[in-house]
C-alpha atoms as a PDB file:
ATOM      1  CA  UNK A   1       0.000   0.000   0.000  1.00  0.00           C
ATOM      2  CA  UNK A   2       2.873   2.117   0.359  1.00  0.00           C
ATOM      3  CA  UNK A   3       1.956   3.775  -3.006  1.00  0.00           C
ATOM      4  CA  UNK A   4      -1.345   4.458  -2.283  1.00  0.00           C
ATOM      5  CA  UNK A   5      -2.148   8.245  -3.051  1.00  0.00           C
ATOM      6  CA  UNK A   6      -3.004   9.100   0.796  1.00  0.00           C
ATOM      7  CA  UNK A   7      -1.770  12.466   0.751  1.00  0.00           C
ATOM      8  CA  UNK A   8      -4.178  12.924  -1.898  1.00  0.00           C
ATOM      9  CA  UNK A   9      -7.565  12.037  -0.568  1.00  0.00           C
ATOM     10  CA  UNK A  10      -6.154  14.265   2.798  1.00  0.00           C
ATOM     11  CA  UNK A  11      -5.742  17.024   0.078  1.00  0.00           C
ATOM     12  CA  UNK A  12      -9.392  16.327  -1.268  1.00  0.00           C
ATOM     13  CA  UNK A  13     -11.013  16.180   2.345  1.00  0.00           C
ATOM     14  CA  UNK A  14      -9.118  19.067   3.414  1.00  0.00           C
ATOM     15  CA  UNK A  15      -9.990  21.608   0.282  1.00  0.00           C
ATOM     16  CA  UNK A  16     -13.571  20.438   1.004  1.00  0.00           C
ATOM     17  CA  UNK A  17     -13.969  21.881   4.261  1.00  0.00           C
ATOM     18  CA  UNK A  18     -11.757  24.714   3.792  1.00  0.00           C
ATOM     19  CA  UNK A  19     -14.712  25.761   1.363  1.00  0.00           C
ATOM     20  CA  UNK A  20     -17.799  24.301   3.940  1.00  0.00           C
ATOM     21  CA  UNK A  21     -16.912  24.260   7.203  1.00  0.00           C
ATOM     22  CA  UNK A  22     -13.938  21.811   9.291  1.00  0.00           C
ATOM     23  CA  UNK A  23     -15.850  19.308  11.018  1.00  0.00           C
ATOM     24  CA  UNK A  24     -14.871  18.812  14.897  1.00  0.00           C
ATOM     25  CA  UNK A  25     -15.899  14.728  15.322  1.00  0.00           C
ATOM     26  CA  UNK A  26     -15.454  12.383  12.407  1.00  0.00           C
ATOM     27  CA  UNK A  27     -16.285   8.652  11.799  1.00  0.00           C
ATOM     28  CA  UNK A  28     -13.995   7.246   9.439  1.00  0.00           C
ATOM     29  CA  UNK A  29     -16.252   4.011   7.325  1.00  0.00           C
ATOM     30  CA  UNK A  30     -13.813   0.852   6.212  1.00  0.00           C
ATOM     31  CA  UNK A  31     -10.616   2.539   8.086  1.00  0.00           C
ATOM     32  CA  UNK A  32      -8.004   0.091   7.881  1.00  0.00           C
ATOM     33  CA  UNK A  33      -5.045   0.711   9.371  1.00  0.00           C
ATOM     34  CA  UNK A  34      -5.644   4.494  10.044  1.00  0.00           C
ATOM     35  CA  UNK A  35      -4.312   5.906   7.602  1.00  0.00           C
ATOM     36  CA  UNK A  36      -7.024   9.091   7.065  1.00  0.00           C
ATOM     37  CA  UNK A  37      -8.032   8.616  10.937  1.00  0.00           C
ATOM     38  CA  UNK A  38      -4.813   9.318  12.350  1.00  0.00           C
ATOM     39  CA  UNK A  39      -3.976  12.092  10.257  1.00  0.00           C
ATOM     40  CA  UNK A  40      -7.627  13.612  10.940  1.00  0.00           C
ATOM     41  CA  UNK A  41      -6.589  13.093  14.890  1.00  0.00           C
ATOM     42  CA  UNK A  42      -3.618  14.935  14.807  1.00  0.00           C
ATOM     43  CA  UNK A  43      -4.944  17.730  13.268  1.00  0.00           C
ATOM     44  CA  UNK A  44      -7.438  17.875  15.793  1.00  0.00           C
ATOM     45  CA  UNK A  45     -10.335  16.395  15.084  1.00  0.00           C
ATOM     46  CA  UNK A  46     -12.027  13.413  17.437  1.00  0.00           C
ATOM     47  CA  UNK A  47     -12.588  10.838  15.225  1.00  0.00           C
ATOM     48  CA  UNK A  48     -13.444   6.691  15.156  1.00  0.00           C
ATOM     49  CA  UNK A  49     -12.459   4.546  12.826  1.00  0.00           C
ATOM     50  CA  UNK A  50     -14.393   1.671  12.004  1.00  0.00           C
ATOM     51  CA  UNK A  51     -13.221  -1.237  10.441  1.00  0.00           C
ATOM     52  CA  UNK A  52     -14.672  -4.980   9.980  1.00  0.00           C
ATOM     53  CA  UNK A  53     -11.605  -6.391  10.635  1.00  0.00           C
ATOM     54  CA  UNK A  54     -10.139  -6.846  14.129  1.00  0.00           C
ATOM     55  CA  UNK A  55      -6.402  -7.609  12.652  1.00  0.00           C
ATOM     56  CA  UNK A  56      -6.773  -4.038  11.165  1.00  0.00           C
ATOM     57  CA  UNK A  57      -7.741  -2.513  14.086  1.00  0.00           C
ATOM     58  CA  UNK A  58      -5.181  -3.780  15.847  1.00  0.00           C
ATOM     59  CA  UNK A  59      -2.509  -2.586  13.541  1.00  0.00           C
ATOM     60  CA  UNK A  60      -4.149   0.674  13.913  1.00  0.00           C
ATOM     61  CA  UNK A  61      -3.628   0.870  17.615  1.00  0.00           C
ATOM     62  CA  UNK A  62      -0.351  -0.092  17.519  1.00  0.00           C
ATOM     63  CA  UNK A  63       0.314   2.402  14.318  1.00  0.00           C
ATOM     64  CA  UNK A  64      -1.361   4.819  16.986  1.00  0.00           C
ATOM     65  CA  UNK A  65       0.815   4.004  19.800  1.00  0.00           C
ATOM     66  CA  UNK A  66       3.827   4.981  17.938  1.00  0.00           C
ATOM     67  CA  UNK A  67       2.490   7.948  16.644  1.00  0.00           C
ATOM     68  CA  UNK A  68       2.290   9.435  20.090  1.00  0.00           C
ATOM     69  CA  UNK A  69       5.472   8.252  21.085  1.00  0.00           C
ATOM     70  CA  UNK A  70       7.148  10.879  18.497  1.00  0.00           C
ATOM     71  CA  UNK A  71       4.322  13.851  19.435  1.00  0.00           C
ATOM     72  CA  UNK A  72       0.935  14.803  21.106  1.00  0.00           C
ATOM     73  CA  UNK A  73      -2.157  14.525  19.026  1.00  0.00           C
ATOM     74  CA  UNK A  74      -4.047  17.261  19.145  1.00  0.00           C
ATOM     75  CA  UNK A  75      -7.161  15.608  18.849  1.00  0.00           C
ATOM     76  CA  UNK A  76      -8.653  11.920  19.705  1.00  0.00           C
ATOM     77  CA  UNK A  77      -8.974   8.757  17.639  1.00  0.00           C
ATOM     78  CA  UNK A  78     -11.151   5.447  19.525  1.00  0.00           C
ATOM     79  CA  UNK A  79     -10.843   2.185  17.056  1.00  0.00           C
ATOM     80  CA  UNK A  80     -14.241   0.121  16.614  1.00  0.00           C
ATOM     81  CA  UNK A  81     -14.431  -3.403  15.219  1.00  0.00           C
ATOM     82  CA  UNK A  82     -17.603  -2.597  13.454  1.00  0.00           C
ATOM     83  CA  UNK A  83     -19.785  -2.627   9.812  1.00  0.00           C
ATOM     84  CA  UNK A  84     -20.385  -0.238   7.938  1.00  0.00           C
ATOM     85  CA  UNK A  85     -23.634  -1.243   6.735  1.00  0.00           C
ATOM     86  CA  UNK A  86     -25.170  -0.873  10.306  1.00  0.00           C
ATOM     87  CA  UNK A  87     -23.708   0.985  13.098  1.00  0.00           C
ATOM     88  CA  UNK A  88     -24.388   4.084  15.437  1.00  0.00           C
ATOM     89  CA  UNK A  89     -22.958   6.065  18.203  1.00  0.00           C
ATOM     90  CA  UNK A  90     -23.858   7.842  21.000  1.00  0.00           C
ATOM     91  CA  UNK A  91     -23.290  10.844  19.483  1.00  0.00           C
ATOM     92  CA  UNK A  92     -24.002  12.272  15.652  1.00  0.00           C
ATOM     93  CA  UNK A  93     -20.736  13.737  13.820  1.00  0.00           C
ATOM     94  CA  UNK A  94     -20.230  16.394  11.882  1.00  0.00           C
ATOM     95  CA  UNK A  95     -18.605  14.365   9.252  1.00  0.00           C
ATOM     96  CA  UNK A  96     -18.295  10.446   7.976  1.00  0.00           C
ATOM     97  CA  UNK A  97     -15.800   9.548   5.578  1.00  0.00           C
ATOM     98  CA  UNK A  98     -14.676   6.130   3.771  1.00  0.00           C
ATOM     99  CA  UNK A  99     -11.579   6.818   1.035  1.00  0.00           C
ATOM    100  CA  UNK A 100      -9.740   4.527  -0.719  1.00  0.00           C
ATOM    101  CA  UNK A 101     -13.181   2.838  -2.643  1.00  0.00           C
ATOM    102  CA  UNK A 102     -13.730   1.254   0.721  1.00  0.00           C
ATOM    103  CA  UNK A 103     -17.369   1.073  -0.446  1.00  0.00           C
ATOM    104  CA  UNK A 104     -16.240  -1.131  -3.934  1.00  0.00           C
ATOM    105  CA  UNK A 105     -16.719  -3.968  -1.819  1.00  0.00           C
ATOM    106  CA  UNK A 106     -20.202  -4.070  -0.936  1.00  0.00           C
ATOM    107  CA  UNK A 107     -20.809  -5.998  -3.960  1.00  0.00           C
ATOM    108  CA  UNK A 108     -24.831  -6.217  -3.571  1.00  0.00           C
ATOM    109  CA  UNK A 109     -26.730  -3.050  -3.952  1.00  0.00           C
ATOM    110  CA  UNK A 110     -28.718  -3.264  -0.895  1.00  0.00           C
ATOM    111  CA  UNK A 111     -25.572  -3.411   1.242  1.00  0.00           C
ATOM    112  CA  UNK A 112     -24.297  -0.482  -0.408  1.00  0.00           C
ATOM    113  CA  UNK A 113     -27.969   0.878   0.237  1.00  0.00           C
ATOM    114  CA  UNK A 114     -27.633   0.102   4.279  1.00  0.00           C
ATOM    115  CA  UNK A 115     -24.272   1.813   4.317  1.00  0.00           C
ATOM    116  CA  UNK A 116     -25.430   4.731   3.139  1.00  0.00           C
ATOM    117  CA  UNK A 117     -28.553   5.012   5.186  1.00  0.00           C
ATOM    118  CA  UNK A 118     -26.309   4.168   8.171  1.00  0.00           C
ATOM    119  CA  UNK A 119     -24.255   6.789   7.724  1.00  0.00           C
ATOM    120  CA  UNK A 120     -26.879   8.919   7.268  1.00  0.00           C
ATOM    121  CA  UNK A 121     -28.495   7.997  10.765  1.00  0.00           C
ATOM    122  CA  UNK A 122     -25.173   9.095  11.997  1.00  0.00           C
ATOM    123  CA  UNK A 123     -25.039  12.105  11.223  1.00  0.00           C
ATOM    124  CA  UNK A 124     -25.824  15.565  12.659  1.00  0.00           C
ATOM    125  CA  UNK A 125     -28.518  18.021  10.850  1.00  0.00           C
ATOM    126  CA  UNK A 126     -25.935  19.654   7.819  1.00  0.00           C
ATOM    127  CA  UNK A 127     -23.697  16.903   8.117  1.00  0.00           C
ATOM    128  CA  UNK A 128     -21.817  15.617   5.469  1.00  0.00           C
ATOM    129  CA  UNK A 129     -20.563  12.164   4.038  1.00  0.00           C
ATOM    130  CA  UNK A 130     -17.694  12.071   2.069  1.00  0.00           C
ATOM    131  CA  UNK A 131     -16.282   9.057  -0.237  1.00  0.00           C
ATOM    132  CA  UNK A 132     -14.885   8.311  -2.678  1.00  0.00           C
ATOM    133  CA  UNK A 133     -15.581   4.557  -5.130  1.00  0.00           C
ATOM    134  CA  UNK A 134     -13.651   3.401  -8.220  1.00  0.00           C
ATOM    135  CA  UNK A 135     -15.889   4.582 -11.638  1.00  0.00           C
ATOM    136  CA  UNK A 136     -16.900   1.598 -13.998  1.00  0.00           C
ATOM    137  CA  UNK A 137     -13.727   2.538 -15.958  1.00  0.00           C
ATOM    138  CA  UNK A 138     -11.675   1.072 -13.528  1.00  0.00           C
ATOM    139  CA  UNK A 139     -12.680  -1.854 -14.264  1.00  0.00           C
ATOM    140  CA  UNK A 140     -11.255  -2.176 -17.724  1.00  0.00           C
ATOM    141  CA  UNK A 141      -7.673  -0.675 -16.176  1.00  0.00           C
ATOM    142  CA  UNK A 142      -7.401  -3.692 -14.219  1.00  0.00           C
ATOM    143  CA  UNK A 143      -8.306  -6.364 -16.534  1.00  0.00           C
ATOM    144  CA  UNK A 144      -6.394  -4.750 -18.813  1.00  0.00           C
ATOM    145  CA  UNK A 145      -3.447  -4.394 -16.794  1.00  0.00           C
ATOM    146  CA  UNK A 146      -3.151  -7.985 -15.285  1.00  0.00           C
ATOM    147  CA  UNK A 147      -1.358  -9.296 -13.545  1.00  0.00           C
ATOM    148  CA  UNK A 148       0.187  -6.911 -10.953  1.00  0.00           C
ATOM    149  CA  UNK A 149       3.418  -8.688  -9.188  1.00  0.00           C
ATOM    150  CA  UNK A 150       5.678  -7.164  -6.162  1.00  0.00           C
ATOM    151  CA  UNK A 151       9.144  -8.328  -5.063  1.00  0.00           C
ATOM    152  CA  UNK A 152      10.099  -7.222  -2.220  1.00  0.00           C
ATOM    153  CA  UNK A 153      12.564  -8.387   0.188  1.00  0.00           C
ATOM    154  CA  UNK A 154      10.068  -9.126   3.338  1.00  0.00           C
ATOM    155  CA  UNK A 155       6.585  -9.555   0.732  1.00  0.00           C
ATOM    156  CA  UNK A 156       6.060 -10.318  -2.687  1.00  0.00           C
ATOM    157  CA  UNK A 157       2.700 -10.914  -4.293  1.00  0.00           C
ATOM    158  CA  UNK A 158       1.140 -11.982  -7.464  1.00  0.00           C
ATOM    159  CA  UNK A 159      -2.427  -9.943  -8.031  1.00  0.00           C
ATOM    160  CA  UNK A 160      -4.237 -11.409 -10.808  1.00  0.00           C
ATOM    161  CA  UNK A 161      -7.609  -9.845 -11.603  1.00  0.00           C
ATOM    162  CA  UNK A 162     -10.714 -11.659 -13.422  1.00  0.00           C
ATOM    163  CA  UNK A 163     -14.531 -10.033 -13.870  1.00  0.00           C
ATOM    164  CA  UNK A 164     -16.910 -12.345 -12.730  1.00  0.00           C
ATOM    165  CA  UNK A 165     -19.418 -10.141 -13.843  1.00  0.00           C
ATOM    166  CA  UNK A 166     -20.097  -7.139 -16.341  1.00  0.00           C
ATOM    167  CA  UNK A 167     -19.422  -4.907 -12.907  1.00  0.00           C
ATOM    168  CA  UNK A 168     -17.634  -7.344 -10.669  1.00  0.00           C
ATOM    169  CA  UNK A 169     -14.194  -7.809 -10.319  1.00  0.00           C
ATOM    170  CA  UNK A 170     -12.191 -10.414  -7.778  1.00  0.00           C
ATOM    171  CA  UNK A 171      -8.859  -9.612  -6.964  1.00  0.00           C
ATOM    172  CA  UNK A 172      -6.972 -12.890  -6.332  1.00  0.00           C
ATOM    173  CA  UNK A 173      -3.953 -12.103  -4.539  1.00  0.00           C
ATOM    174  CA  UNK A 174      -1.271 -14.686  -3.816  1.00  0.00           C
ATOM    175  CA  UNK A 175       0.861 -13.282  -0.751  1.00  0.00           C
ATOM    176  CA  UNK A 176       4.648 -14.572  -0.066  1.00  0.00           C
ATOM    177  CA  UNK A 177       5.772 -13.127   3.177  1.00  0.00           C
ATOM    178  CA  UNK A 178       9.548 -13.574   4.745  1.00  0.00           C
ATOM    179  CA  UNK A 179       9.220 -15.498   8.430  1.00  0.00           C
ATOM    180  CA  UNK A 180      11.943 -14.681  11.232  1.00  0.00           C
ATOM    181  CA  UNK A 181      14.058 -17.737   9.720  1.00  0.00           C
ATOM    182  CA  UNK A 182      13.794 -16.636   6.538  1.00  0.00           C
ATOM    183  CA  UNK A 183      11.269 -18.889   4.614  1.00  0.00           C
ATOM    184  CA  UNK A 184       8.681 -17.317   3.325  1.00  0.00           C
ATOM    185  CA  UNK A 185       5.199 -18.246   4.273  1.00  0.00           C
ATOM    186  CA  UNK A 186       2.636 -18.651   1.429  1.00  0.00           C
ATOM    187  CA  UNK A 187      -1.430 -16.859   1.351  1.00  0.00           C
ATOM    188  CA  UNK A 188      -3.887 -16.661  -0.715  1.00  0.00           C
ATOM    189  CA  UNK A 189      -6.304 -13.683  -0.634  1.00  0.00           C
ATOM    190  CA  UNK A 190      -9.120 -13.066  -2.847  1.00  0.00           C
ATOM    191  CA  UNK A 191     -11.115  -9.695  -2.716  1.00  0.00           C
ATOM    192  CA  UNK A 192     -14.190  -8.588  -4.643  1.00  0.00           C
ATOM    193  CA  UNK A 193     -15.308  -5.035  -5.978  1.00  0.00           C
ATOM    194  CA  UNK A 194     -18.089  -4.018  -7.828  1.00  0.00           C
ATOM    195  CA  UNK A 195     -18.159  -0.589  -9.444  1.00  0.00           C
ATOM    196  CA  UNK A 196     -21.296   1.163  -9.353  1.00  0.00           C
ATOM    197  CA  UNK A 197     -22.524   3.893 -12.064  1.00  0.00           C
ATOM    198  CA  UNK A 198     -22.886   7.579 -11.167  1.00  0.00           C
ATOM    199  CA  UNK A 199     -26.455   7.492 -11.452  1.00  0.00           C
ATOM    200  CA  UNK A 200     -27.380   4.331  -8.584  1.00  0.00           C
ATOM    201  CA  UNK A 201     -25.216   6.140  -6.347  1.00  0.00           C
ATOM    202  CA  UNK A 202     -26.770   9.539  -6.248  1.00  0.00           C
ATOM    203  CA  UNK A 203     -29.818   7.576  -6.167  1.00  0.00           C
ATOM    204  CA  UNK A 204     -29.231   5.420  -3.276  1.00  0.00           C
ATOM    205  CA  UNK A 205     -28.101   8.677  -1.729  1.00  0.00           C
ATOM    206  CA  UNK A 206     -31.635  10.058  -2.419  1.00  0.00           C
ATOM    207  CA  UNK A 207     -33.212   7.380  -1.195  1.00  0.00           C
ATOM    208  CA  UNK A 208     -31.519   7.371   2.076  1.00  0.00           C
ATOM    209  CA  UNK A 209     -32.341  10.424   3.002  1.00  0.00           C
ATOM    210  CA  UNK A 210     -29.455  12.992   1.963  1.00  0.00           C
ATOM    211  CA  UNK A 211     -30.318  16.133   0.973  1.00  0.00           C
ATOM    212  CA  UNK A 212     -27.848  17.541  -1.387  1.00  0.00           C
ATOM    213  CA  UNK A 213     -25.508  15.093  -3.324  1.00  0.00           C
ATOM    214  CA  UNK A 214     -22.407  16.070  -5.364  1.00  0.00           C
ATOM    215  CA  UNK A 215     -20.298  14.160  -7.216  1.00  0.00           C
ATOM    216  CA  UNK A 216     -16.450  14.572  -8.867  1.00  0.00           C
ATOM    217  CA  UNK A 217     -13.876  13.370 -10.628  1.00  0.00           C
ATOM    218  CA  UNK A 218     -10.676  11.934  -9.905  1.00  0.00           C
ATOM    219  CA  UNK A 219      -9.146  14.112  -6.450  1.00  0.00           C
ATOM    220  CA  UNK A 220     -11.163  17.415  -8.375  1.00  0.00           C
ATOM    221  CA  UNK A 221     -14.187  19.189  -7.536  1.00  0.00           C
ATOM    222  CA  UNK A 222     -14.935  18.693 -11.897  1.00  0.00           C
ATOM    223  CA  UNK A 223     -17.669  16.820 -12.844  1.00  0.00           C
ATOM    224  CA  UNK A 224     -17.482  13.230 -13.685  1.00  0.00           C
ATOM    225  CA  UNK A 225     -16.666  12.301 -16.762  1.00  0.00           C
ATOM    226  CA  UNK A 226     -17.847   9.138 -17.857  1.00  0.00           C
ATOM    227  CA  UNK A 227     -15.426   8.894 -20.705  1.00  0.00           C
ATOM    228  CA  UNK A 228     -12.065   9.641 -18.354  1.00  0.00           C
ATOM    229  CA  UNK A 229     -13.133   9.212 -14.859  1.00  0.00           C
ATOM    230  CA  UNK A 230     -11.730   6.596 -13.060  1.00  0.00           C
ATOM    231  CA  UNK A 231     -12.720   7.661  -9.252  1.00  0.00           C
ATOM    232  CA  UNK A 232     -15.773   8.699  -8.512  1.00  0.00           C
ATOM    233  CA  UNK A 233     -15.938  11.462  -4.870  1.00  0.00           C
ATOM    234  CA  UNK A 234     -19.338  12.225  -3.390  1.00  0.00           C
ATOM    235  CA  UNK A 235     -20.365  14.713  -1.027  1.00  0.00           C
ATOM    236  CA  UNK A 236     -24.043  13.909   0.452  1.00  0.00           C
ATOM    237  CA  UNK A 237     -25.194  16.594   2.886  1.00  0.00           C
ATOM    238  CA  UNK A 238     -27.908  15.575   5.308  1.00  0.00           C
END
């Protein structure tokens, strides 16, 4: 992941509320390993990330731990082993986000449907959720582009990709990691996405309740562009 365009999607968030408003509490939707939550925390902001994997959350703390170890965070971060198609807390934030096309894999539409009517319960009046999913033309770029391979000293992988439907994709990733002896240990992953047109998106917005939706293309506040877009970023105001 280390090439991962982080910095931009921290770009994109931040532009966006420089223009509407800096939200003070943030829930952060498919999280991972912190990577937007701990940034968010430093700068401030009291934010939980929620993520459906415990072994994620649990690099997260320790990715936390060692973060405050070099410097104080400003602001608060609490980790959550949690869905994002049905959660709440106590409390309604100003903001929810999920980067990275977290939302890709909820591959049936009425998941996708109870994520965003989750995230819509909560939220605060004038809220906002932000997020970002791969555009159909994604799709092609990795089918066209397989396989991906990494060599690496400690990891190497070999990513094939194959559709397994007109809007489905499964990643099949075959993981060789270096042990303390030096053998390397052997996994096989497989993860599915399904890309999702424009127009069922804003929908499912609609339907859940949000009152203004926006959507742009590629880390730009332009319209999409069905033709060039490959990343989809909403905005979805309640």
């Amino acid at each position: 992941m280390a090439d991962m365009p982080y910095g931009d999607w921290h770009a994109w968030l931040d532009l966006y509320w420089e223009r509407h408003g800096r939200p003070r509490t943030v829930v952060d939707l498919g999280c991972g390993t912190g990577a937007i939550a701990l940034p968010l925390a430093r700068e401030g902001m009291r934010v939980v990330g929620i993520d459906l994997s415990p072994d994620m959350i649990a690099v997260a703390r320790r990715k936390e731990a060692a973060l405050r170890a070099e410097t104080p965070f400003a602001g608060e971060v609490a980790w959550v082993v949690g869905d994002m198609r049905g959660w709440s807390l106590p409390e309604p934030a100003d903001a929810v986000v999920s980067m990275c096309d977290g939302l890709n894999y909820l591959t049936d539409e009425n998941d996708l449907a109870r994520a965003f009517a989750a995230a819509h319960a909560g939220l605060r009046e004038g809220g906002v959720f932000l997020f970002d999913m791969h555009h159909p033309n994604q799709l092609d770029i990795y089918l066209e582009n397989d396989p991906f391979t990494l060599d690496d000293e400690d990891v190497s992988y070999i990513w094939t990709c194959e559709a397994e439907a007109e809007d489905t994709v499964a990643h099949r990733l075959t993981l060789f990691v270096r042990e303390e002896d030096g053998r390397y240990a052997r996994s096989v992953e497989t993860h599915r996405q399904r890309v999702y047109p424009e127009r069922t998106v804003r929908r499912l917005l609609k339907e859940a309740g949000f009152a203004r939706v926006e959507s742009f293309s590629d880390f730009s506040f332009e319209p999409v562009d069905d033709a060039e877009t490959l990343r989809m970023f909403f905005a979805a105001v309640k």
